[in-house]
C-alpha atoms as a PDB file:
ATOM      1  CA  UNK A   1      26.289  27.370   5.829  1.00  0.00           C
ATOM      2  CA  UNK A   2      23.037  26.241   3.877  1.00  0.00           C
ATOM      3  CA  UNK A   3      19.850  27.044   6.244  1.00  0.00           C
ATOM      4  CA  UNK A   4      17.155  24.451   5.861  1.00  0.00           C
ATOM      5  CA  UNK A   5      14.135  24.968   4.230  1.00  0.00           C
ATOM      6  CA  UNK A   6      11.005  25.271   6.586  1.00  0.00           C
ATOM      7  CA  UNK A   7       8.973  22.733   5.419  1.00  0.00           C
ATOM      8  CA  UNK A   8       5.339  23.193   7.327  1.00  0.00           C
ATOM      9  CA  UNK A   9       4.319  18.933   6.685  1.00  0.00           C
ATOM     10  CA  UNK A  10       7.483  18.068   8.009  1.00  0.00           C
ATOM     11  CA  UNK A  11       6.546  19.762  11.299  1.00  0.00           C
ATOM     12  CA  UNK A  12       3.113  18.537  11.105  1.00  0.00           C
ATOM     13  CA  UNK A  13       4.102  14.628  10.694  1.00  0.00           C
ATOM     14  CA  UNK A  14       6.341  15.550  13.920  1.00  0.00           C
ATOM     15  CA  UNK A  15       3.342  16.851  15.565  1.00  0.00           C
ATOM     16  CA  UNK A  16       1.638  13.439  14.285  1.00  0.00           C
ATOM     17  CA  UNK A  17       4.576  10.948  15.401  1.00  0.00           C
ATOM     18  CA  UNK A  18       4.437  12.888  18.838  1.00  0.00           C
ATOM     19  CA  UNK A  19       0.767  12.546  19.257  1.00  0.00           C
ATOM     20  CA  UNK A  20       1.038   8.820  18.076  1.00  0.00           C
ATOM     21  CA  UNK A  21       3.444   8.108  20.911  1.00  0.00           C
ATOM     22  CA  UNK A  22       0.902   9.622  23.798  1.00  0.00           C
ATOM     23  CA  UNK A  23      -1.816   7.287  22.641  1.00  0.00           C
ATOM     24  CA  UNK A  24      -2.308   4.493  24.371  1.00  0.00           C
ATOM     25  CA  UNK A  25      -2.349   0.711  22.517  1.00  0.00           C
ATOM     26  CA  UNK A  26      -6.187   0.069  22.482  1.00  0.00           C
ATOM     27  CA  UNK A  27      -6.857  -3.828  23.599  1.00  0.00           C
ATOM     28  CA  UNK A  28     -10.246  -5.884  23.107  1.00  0.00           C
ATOM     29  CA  UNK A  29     -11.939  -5.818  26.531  1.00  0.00           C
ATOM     30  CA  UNK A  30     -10.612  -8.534  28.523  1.00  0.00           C
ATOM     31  CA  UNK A  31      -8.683  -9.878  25.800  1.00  0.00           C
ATOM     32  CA  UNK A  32      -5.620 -10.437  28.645  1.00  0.00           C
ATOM     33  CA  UNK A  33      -8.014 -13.027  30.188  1.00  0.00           C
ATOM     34  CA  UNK A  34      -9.250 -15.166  27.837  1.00  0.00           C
ATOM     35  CA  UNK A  35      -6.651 -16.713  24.612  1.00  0.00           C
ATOM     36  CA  UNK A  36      -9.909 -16.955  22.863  1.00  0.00           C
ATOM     37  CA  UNK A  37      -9.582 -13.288  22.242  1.00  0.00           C
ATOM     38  CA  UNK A  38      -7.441 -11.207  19.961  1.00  0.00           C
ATOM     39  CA  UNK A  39      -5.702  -8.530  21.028  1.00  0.00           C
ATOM     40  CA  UNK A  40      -7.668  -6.277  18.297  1.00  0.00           C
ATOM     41  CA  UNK A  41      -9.568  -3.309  19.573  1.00  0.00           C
ATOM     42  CA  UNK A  42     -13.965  -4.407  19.102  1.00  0.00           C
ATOM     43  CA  UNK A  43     -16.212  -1.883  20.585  1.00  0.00           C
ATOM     44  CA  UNK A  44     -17.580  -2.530  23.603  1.00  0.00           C
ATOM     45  CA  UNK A  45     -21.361  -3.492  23.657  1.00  0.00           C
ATOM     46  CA  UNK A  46     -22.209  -4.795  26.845  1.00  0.00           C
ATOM     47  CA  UNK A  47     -24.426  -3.166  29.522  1.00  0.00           C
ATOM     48  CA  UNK A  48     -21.722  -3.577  32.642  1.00  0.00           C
ATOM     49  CA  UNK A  49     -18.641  -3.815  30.505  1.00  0.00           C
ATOM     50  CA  UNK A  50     -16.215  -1.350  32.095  1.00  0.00           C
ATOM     51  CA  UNK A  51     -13.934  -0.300  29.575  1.00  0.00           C
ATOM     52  CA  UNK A  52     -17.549   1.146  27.822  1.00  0.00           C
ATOM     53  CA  UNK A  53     -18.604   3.050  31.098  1.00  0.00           C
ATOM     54  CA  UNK A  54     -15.190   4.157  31.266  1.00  0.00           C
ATOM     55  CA  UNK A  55     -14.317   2.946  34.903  1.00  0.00           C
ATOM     56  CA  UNK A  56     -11.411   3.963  36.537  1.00  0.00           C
ATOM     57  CA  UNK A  57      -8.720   1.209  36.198  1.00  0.00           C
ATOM     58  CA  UNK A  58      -9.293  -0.335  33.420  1.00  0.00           C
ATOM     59  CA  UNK A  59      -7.791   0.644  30.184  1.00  0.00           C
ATOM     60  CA  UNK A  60      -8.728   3.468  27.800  1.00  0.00           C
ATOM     61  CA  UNK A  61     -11.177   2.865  24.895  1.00  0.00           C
ATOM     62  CA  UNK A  62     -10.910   5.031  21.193  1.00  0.00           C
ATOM     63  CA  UNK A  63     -12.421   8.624  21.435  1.00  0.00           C
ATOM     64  CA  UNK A  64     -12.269  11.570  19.770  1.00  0.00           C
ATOM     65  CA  UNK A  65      -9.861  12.795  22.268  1.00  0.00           C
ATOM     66  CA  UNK A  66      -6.975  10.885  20.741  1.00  0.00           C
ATOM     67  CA  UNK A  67      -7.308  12.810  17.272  1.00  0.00           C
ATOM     68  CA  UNK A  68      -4.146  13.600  15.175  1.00  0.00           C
ATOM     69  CA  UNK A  69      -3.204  17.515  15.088  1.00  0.00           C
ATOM     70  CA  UNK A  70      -5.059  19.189  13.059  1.00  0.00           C
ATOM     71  CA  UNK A  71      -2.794  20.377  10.481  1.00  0.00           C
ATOM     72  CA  UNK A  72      -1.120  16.321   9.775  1.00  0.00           C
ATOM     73  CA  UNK A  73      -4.179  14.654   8.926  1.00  0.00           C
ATOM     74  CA  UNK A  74      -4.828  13.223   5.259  1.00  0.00           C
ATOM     75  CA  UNK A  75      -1.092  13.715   4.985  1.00  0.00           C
ATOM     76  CA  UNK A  76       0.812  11.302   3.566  1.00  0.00           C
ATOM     77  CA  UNK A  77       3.983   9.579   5.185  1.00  0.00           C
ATOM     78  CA  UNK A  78       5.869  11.623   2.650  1.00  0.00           C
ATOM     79  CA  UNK A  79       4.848  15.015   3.535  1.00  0.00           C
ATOM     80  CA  UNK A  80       2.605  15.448   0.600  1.00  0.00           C
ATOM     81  CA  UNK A  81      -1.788  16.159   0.774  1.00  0.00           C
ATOM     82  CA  UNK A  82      -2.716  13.536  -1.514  1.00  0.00           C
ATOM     83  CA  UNK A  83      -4.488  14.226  -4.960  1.00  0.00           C
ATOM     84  CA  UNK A  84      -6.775  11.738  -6.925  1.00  0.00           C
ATOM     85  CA  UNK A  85      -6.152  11.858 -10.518  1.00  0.00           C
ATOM     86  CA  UNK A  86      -8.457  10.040 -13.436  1.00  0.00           C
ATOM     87  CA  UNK A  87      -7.372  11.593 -16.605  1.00  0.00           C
ATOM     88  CA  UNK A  88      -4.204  13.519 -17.716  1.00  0.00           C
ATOM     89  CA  UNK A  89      -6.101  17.277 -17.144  1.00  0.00           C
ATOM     90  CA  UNK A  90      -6.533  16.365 -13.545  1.00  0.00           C
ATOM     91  CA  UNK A  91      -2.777  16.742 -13.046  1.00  0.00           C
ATOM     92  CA  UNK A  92      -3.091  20.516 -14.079  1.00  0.00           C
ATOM     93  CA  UNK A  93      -4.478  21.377 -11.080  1.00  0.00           C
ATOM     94  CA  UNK A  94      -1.694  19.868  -8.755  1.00  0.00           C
ATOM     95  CA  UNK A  95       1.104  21.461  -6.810  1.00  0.00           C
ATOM     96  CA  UNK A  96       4.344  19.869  -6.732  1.00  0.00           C
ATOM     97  CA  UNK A  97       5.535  21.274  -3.865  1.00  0.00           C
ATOM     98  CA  UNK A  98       2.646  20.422  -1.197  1.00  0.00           C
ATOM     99  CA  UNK A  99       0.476  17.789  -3.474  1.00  0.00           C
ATOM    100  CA  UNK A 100       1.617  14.401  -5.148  1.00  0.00           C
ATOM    101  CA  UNK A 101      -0.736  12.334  -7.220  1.00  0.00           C
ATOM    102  CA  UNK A 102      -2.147   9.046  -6.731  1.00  0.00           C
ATOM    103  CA  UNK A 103      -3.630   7.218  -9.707  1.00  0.00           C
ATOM    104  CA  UNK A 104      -7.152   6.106  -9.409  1.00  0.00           C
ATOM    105  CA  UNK A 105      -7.411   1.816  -9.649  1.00  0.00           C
ATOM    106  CA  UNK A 106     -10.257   2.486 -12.163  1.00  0.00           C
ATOM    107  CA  UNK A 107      -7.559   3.398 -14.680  1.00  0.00           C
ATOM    108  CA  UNK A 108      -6.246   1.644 -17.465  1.00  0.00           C
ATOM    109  CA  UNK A 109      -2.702   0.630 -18.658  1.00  0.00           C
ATOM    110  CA  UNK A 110      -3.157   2.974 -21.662  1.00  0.00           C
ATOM    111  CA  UNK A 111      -4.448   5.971 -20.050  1.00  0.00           C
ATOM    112  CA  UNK A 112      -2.153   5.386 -16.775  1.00  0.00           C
ATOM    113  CA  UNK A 113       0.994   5.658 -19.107  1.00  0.00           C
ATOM    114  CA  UNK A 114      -0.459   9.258 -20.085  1.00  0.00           C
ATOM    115  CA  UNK A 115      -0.492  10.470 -16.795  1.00  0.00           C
ATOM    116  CA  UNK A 116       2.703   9.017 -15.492  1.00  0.00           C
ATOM    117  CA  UNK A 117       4.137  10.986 -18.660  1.00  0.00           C
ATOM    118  CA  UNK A 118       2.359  14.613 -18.073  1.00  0.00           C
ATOM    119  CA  UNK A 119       3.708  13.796 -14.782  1.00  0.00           C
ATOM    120  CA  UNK A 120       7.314  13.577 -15.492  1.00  0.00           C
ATOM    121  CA  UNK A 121       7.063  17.017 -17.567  1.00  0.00           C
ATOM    122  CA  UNK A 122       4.677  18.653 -14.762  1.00  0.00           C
ATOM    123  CA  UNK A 123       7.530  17.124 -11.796  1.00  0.00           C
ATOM    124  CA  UNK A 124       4.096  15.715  -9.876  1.00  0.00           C
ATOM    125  CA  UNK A 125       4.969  12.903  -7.308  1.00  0.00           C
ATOM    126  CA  UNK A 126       2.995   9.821  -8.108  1.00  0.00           C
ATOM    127  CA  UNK A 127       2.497   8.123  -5.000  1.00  0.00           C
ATOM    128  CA  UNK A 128       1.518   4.781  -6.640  1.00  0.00           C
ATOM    129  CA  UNK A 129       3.926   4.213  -9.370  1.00  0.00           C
ATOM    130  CA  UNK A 130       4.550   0.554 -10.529  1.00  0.00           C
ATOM    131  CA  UNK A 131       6.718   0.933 -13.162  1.00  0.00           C
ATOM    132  CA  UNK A 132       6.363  -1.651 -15.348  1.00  0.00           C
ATOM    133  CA  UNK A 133       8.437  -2.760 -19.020  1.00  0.00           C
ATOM    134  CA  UNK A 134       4.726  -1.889 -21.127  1.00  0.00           C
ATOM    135  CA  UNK A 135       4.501   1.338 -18.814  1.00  0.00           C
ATOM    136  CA  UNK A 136       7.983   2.561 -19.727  1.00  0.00           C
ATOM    137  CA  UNK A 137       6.989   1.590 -23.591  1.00  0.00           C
ATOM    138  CA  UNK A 138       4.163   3.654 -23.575  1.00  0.00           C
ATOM    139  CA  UNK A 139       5.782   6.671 -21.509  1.00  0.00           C
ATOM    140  CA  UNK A 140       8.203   7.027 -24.013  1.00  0.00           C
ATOM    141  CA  UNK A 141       6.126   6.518 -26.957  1.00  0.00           C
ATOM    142  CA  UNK A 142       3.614   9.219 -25.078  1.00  0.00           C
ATOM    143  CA  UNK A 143       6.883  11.649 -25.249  1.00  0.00           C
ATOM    144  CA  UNK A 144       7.470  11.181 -28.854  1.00  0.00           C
ATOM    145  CA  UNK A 145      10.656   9.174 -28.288  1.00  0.00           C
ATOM    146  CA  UNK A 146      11.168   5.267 -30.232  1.00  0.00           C
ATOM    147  CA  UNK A 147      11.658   2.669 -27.997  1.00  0.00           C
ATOM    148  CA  UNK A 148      15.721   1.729 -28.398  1.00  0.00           C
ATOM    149  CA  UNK A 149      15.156  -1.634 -29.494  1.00  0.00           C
ATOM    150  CA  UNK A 150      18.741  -3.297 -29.413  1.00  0.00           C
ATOM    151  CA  UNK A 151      18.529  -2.683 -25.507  1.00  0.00           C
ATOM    152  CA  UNK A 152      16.046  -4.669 -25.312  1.00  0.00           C
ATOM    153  CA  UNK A 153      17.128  -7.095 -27.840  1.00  0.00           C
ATOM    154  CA  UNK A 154      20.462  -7.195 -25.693  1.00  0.00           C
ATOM    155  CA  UNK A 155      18.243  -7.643 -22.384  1.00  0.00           C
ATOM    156  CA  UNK A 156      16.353 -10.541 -23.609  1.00  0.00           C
ATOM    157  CA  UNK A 157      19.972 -12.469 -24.784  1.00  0.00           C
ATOM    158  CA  UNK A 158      21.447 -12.271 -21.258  1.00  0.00           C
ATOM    159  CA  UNK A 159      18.161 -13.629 -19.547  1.00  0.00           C
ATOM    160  CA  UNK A 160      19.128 -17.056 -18.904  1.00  0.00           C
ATOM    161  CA  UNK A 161      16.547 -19.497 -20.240  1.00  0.00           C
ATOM    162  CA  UNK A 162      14.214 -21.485 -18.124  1.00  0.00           C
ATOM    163  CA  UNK A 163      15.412 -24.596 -17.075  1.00  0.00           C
ATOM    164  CA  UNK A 164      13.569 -27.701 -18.738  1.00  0.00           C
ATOM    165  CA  UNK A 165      11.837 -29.197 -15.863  1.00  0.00           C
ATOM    166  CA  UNK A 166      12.251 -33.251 -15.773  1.00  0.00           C
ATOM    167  CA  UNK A 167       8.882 -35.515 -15.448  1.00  0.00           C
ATOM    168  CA  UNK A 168       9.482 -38.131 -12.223  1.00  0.00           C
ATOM    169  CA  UNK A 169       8.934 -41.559 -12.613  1.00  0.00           C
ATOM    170  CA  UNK A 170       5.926 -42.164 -11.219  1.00  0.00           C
ATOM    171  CA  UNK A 171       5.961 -45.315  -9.278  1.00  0.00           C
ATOM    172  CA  UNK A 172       2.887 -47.888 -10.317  1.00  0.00           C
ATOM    173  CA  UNK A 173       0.448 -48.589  -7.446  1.00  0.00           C
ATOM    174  CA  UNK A 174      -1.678 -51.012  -7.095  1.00  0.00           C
ATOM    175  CA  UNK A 175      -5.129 -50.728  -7.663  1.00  0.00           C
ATOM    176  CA  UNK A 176      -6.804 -50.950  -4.253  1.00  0.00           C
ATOM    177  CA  UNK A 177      -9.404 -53.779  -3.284  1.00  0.00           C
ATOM    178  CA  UNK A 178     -12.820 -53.371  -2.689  1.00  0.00           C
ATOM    179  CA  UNK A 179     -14.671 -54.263   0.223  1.00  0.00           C
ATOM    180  CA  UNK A 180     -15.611 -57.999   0.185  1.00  0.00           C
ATOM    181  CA  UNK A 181     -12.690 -59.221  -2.404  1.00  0.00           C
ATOM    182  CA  UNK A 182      -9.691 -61.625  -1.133  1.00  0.00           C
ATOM    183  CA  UNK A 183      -6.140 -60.047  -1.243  1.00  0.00           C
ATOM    184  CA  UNK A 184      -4.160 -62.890  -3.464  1.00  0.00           C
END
């Protein structure tokens, strides 16, 4: 039989669903009295407010107590640490196995479709992929390929047109009197 692969994130996002479950749903002080409320957690400011001084019976506030395990944090749901990436030499420095990529927002279409090919060749995980028609262009025109044209051409013929939209009658209203005239 094949033996699976001891995988230490997959142990620590266990570790992190188990810890998730012991913590407690944090409510907005009093927020069960009054509909005015939300249910969403606002720090306590008040000088008598209970769930600030921590009084037995009332329900648990946020602290530091109720931190994930050490070893799961700034790991993504995936298993991977994430890695910011701005340029294509920025992927260099990844590991596939325990890092996957996320593209900065700064970055442009052009630049994006560079890294999204060094990628592909480098097997990096991009966590934020949108692919895109113009991104697949320019990935393969990054690779050295040409763009098969008659698929597209053969795309673009089954792609039902748009239906012509019909303008309603528009029904003719009176104009409205003004203040002081006689309706005739």
């Amino acid at each position: 039989m094949t033996e699976k692969k001891f995988s230490p994130s997959r142990e620590a996002l266990k570790l992190r669903a188990r810890a998730k479950n012991k913590k407690p749903k944090f409510v907005r002080a009093e927020s069960w009295k009054y509909d005015r409320f939300s249910l969403s957690w606002r720090k306590p400011r008040g000088l008598d407010n209970k769930i600030r001084r921590k009084i037995k019976g009332w329900p648990p506030g946020p602290s530091m107590g109720y931190k994930g395990p050490k070893i799961a944090r700034f790991l993504h749901p995936s298993g991977y640490r994430e890695v910011m990436v701005f340029n294509v030499p920025d992927l260099s420095t990844i590991d596939p196995n325990m890092q996957a990529a996320r593209i900065s927002h700064t970055v442009g279409k052009r630049k994006r479709a560079l890294i999204i090919a060094e990628a592909k060749n480098l097997n990096v995980k991009i966590l934020n992929l949108k692919v895109s028609k113009e991104t697949e262009e320019k990935t393969e025109e990054a690779e050295g390929e040409a763009p098969d044209t008659g698929a597209v051409e053969q795309k673009t013929a089954e792609e039902k047109p748009k239906k012509e939209t019909k303008k309603k009658a528009s029904k003719k209203t009176k104009p409205k009197s003004k203040k002081g005239e006689k309706k005739q």
